[in-house]
PDB file of N, CA and C in Angstrom:
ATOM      1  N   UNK A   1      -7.990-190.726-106.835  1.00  0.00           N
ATOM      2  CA  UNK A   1      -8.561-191.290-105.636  1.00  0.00           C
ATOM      3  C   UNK A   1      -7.429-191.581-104.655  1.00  0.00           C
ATOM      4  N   UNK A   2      -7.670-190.917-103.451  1.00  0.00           N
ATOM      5  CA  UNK A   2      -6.776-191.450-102.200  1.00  0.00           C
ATOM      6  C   UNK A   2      -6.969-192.673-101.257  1.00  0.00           C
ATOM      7  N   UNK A   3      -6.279-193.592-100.931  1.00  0.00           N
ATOM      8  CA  UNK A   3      -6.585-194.576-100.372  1.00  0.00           C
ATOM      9  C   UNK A   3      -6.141-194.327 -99.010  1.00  0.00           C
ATOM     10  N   UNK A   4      -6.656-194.584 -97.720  1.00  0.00           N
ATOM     11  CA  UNK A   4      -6.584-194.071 -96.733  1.00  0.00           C
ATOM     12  C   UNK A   4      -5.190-195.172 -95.978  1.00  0.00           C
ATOM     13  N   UNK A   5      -4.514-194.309 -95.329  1.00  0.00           N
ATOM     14  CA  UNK A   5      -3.122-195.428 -94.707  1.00  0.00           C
ATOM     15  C   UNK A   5      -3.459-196.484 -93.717  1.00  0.00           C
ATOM     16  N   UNK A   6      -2.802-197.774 -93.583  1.00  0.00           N
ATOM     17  CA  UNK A   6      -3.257-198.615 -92.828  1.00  0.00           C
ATOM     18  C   UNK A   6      -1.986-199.332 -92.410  1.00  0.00           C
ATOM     19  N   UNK A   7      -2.040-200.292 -91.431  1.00  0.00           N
ATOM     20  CA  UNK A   7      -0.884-200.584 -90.348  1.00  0.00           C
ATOM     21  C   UNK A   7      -0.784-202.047 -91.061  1.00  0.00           C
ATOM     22  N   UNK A   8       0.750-202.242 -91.674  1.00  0.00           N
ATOM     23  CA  UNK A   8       0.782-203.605 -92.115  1.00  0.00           C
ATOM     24  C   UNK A   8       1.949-203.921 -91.690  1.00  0.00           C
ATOM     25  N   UNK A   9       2.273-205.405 -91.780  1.00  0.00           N
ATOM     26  CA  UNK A   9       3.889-205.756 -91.698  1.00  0.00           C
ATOM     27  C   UNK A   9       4.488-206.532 -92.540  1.00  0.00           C
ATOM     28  N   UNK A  10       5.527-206.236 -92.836  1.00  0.00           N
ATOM     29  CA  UNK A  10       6.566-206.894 -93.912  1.00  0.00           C
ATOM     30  C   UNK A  10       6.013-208.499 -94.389  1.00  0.00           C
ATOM     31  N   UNK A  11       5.429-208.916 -95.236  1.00  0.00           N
ATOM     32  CA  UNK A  11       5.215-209.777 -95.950  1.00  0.00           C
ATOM     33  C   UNK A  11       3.888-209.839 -96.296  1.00  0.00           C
ATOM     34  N   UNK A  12       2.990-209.017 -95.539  1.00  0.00           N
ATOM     35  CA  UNK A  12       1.650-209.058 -95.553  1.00  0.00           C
ATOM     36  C   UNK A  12       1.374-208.055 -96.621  1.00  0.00           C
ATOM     37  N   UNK A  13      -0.342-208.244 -97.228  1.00  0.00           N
ATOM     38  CA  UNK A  13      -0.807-208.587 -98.429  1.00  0.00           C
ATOM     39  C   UNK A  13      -1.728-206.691 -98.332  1.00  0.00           C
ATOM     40  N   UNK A  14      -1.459-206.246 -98.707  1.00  0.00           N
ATOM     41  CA  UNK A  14      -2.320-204.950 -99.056  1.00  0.00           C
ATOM     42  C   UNK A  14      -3.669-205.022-100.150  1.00  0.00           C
ATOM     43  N   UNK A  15      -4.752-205.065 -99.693  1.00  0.00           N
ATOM     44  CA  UNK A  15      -5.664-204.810-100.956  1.00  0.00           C
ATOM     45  C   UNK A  15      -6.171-203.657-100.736  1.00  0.00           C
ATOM     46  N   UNK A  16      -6.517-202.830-101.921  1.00  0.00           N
ATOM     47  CA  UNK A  16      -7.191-201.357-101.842  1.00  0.00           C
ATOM     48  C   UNK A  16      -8.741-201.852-102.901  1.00  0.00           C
ATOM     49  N   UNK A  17      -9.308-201.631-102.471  1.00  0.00           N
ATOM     50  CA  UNK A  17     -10.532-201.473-103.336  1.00  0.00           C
ATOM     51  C   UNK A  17     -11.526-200.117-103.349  1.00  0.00           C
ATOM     52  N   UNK A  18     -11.976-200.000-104.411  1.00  0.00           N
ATOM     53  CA  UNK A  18     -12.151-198.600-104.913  1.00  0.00           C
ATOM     54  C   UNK A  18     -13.798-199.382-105.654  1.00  0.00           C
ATOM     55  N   UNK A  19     -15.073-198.654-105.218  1.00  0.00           N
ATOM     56  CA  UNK A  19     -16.462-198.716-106.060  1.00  0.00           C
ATOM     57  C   UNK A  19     -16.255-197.059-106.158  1.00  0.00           C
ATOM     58  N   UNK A  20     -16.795-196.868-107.557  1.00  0.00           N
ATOM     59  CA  UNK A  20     -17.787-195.446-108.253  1.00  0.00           C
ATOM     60  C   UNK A  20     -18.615-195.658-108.686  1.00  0.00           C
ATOM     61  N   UNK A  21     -19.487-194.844-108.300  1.00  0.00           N
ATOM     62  CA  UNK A  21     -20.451-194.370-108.383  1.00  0.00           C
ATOM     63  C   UNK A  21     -21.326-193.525-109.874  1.00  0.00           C
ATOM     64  N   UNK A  22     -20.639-194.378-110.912  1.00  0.00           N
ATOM     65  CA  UNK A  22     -20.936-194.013-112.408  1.00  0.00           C
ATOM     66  C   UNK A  22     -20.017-195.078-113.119  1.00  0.00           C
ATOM     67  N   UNK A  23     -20.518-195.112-114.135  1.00  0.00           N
ATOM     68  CA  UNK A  23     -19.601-196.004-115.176  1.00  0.00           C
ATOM     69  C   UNK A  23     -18.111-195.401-115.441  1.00  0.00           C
ATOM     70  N   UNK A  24     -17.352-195.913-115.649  1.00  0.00           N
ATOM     71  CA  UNK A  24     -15.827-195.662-115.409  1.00  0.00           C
ATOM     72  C   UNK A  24     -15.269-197.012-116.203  1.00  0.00           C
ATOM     73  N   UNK A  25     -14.277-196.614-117.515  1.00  0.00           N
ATOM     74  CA  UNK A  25     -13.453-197.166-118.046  1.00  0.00           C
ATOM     75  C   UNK A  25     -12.406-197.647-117.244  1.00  0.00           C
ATOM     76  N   UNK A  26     -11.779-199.359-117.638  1.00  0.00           N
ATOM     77  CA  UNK A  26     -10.679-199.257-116.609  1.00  0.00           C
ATOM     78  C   UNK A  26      -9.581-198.520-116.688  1.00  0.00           C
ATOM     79  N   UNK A  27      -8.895-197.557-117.641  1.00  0.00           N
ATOM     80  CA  UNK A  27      -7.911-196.288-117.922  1.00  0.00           C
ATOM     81  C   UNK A  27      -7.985-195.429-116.835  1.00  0.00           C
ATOM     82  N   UNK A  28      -9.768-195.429-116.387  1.00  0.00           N
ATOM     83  CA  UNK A  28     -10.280-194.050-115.950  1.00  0.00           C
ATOM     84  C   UNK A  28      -9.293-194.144-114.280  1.00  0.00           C
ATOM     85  N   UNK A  29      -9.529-195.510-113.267  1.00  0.00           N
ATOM     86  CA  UNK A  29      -8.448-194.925-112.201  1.00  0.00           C
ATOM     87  C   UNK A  29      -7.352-196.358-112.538  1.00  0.00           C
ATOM     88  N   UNK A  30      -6.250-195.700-113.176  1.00  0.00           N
ATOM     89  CA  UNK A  30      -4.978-196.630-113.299  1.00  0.00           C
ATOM     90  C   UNK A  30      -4.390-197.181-111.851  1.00  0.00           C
ATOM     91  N   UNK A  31      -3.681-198.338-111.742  1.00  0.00           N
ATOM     92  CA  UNK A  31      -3.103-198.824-110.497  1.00  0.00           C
ATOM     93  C   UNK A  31      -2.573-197.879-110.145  1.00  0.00           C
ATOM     94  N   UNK A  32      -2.293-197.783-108.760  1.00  0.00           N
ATOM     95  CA  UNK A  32      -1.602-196.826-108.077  1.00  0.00           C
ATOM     96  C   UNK A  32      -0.086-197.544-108.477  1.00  0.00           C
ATOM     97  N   UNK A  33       1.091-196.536-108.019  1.00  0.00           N
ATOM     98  CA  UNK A  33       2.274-197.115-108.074  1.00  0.00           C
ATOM     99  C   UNK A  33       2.816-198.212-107.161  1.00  0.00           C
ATOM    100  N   UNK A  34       3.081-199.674-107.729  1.00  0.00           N
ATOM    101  CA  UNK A  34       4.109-200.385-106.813  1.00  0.00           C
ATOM    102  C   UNK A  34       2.476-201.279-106.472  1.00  0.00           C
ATOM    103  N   UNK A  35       1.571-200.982-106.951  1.00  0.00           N
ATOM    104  CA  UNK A  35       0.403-202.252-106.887  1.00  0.00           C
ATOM    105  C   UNK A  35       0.121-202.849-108.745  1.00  0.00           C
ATOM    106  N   UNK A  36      -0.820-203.902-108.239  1.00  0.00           N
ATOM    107  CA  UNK A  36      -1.008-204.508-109.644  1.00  0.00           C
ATOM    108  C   UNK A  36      -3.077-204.221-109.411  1.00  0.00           C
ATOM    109  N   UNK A  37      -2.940-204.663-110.779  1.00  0.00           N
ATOM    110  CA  UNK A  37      -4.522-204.331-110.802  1.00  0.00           C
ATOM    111  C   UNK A  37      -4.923-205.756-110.748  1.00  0.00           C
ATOM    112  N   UNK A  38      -5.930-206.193-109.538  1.00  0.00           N
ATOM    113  CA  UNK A  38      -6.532-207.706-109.877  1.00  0.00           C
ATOM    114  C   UNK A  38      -7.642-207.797-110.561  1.00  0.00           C
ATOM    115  N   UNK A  39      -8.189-207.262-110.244  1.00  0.00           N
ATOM    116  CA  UNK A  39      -9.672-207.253-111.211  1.00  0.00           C
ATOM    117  C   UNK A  39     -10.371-205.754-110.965  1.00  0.00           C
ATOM    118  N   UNK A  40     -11.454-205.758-112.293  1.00  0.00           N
ATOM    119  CA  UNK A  40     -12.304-204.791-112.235  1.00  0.00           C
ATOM    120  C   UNK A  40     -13.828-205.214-112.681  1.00  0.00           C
ATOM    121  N   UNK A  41     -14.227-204.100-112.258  1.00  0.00           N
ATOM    122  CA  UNK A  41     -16.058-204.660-112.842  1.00  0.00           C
ATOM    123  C   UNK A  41     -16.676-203.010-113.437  1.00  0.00           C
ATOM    124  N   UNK A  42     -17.160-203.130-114.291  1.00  0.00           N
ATOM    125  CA  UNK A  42     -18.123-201.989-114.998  1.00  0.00           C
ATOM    126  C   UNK A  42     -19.336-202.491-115.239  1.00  0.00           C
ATOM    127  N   UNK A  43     -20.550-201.757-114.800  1.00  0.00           N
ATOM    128  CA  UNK A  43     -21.994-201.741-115.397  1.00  0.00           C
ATOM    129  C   UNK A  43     -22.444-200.469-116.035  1.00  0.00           C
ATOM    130  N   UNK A  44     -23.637-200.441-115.871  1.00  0.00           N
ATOM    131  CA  UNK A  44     -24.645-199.200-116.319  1.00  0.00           C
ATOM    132  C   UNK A  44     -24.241-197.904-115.940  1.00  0.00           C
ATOM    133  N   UNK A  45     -23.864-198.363-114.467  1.00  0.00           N
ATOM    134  CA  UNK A  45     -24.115-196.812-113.668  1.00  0.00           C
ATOM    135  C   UNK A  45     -23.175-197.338-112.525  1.00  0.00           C
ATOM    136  N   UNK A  46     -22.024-198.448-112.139  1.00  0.00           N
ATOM    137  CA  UNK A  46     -21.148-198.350-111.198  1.00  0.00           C
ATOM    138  C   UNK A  46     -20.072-198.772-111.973  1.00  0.00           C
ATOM    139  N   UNK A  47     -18.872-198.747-110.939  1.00  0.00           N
ATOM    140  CA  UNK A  47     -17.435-199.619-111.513  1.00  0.00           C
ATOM    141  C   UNK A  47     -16.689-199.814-109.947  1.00  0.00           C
ATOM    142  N   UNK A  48     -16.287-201.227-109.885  1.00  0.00           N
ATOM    143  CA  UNK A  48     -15.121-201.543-109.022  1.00  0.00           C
ATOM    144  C   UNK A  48     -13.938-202.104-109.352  1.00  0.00           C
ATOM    145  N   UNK A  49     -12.679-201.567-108.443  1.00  0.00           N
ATOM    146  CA  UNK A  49     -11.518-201.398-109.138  1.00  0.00           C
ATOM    147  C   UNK A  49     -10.955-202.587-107.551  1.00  0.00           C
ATOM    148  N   UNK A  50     -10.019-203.417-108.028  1.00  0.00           N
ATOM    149  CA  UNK A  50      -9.164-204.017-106.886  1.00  0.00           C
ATOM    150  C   UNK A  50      -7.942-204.095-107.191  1.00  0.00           C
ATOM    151  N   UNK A  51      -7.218-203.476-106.539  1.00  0.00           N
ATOM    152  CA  UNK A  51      -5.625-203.305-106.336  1.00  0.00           C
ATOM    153  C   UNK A  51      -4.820-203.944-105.091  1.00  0.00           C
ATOM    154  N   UNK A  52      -3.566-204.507-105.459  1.00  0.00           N
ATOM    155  CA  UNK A  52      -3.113-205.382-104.397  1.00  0.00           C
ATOM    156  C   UNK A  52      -1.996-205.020-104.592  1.00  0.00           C
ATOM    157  N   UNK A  53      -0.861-205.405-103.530  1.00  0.00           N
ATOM    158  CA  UNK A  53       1.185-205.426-103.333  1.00  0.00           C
ATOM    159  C   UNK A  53       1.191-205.992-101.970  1.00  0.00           C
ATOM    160  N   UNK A  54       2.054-206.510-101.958  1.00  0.00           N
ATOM    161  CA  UNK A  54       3.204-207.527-101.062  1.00  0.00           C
ATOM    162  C   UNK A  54       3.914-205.999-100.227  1.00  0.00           C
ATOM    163  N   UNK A  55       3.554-205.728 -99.258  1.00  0.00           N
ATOM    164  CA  UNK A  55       4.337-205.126 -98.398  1.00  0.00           C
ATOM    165  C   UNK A  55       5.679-205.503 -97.863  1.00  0.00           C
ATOM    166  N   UNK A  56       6.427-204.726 -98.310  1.00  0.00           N
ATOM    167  CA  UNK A  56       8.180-204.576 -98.331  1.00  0.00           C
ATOM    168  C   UNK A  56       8.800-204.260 -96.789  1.00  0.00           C
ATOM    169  N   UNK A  57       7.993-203.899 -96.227  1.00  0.00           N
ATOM    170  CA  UNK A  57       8.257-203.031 -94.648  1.00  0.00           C
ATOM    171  C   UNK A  57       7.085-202.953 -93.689  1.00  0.00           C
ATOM    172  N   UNK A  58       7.175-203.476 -92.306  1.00  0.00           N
ATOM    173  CA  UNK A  58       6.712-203.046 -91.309  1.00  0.00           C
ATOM    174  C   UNK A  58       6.284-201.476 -91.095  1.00  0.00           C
ATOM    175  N   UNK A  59       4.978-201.000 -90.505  1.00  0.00           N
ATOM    176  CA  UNK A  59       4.708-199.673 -90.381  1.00  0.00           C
ATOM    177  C   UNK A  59       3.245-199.379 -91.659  1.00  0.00           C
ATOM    178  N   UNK A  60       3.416-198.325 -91.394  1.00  0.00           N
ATOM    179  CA  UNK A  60       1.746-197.303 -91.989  1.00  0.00           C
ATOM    180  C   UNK A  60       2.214-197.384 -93.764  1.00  0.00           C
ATOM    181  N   UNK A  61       1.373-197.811 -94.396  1.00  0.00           N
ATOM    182  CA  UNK A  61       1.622-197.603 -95.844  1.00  0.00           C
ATOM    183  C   UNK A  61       1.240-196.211 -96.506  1.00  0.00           C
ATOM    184  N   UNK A  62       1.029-194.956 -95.355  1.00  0.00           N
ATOM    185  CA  UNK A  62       0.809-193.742 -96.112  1.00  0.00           C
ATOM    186  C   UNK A  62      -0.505-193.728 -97.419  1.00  0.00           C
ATOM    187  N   UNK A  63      -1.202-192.334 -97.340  1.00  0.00           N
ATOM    188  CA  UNK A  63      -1.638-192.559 -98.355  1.00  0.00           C
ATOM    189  C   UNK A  63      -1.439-193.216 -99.834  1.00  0.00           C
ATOM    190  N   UNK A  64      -2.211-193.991-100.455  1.00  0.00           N
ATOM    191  CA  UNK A  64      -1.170-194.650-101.568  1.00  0.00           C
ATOM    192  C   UNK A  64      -2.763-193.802-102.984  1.00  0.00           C
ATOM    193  N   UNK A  65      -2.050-193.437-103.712  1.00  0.00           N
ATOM    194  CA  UNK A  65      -2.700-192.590-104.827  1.00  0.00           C
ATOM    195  C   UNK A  65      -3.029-193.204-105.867  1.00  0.00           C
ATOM    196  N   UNK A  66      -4.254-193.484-106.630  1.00  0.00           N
ATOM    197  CA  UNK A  66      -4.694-194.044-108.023  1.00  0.00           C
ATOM    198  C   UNK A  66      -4.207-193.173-108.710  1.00  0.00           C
ATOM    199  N   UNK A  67      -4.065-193.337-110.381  1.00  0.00           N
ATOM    200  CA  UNK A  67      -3.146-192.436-111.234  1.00  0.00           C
ATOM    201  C   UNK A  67      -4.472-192.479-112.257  1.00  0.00           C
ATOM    202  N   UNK A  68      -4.672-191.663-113.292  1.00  0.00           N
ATOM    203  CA  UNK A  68      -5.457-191.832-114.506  1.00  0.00           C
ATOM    204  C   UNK A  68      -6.497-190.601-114.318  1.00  0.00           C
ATOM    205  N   UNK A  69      -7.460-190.065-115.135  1.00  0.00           N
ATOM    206  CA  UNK A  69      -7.979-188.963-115.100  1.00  0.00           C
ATOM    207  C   UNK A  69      -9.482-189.008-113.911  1.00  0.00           C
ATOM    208  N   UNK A  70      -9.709-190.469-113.902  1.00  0.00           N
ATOM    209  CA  UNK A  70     -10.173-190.253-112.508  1.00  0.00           C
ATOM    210  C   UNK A  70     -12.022-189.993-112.653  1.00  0.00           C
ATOM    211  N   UNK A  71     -12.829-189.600-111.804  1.00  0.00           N
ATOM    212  CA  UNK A  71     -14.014-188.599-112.530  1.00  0.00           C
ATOM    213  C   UNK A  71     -14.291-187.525-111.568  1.00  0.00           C
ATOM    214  N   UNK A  72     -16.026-187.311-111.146  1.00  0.00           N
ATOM    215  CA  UNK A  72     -16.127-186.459-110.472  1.00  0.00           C
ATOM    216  C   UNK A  72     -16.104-186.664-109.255  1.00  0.00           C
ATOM    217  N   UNK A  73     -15.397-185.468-108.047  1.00  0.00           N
ATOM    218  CA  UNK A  73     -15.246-185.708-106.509  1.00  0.00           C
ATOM    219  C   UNK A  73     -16.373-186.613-106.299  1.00  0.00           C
ATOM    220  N   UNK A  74     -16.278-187.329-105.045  1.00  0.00           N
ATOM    221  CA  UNK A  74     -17.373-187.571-104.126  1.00  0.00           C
ATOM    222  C   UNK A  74     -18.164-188.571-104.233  1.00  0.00           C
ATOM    223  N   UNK A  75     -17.839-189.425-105.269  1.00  0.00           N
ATOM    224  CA  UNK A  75     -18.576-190.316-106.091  1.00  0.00           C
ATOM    225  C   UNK A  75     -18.131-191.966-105.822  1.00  0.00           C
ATOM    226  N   UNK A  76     -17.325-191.859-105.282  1.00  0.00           N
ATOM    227  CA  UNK A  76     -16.502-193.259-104.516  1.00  0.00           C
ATOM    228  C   UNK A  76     -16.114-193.781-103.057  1.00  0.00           C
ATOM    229  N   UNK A  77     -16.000-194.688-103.029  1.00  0.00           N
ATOM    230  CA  UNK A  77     -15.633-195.257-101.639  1.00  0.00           C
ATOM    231  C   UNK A  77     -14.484-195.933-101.707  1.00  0.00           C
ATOM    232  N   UNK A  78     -13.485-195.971-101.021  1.00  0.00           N
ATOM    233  CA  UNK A  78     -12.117-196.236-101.074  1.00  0.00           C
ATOM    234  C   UNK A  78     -11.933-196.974 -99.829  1.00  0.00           C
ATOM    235  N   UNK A  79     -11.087-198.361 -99.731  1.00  0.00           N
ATOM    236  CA  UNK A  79     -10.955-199.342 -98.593  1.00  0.00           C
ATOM    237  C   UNK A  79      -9.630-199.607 -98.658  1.00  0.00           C
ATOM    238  N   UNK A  80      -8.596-199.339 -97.323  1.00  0.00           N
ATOM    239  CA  UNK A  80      -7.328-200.072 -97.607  1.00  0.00           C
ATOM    240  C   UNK A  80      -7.526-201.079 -96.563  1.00  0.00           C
ATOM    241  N   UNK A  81      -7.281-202.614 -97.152  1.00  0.00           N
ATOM    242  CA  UNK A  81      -7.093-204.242 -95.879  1.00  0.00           C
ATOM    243  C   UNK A  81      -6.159-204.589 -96.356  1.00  0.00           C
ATOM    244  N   UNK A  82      -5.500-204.870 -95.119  1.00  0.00           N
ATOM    245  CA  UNK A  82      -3.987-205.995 -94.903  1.00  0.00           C
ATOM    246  C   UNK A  82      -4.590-207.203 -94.804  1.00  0.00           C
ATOM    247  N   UNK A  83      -4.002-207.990 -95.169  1.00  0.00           N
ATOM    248  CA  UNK A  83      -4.059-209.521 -94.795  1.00  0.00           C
ATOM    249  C   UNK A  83      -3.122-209.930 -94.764  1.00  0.00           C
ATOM    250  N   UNK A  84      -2.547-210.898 -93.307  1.00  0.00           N
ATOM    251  CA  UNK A  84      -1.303-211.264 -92.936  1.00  0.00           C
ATOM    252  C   UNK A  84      -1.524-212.670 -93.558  1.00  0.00           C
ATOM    253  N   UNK A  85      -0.171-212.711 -93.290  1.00  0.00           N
ATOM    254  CA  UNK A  85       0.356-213.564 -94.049  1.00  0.00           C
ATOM    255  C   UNK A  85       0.942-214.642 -93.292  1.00  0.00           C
ATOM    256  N   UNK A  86       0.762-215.970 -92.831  1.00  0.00           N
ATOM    257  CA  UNK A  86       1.309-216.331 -92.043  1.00  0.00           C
ATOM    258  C   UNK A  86       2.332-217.729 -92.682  1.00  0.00           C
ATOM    259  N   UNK A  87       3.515-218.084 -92.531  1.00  0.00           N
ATOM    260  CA  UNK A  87       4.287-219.287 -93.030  1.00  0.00           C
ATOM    261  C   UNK A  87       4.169-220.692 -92.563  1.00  0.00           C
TER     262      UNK A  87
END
């Protein structure tokens, strides 16, 4: 699964969230690299995946890639949100 690029800045909070559209083990989409996995949910017939990282740099975070065997095309919805961060 590809997560689509989004405009963040250095300290601010990246979440990617990922629903499918079938039951899905959590193995099935592993964290992408350089995120952590916060939670997941599995039922009958869906699964949602939430992934988060601390942005290192100002600018576009590029596509960022789930790792693991994944299932069939077309079957998911993929969200990248920043949330700033303020001191």
């Amino acid at each position: 699964a590809v997560f689509p690029t989004v405009y963040g800045e250095k300290d601010d909070v990246l979440l990617l969230s990922q629903s499918f559209d079938d039951r899905a083990e959590r193995t099935d989409f592993r964290k992408p690299r350089g995120t952590e996995l916060l939670d997941w949910t599995n039922s009958r017939d869906e699964a949602g995946f939430l992934y988060g990282k601390l942005l290192e740099s100002t600018g576009m975070t590029g596509e960022i890639v789930s790792r693991g065997p994944g299932g069939p095309k077309c079957k998911d919805a993929l969200l990248s949100v920043v949330v700033n961060r303020f001191d």
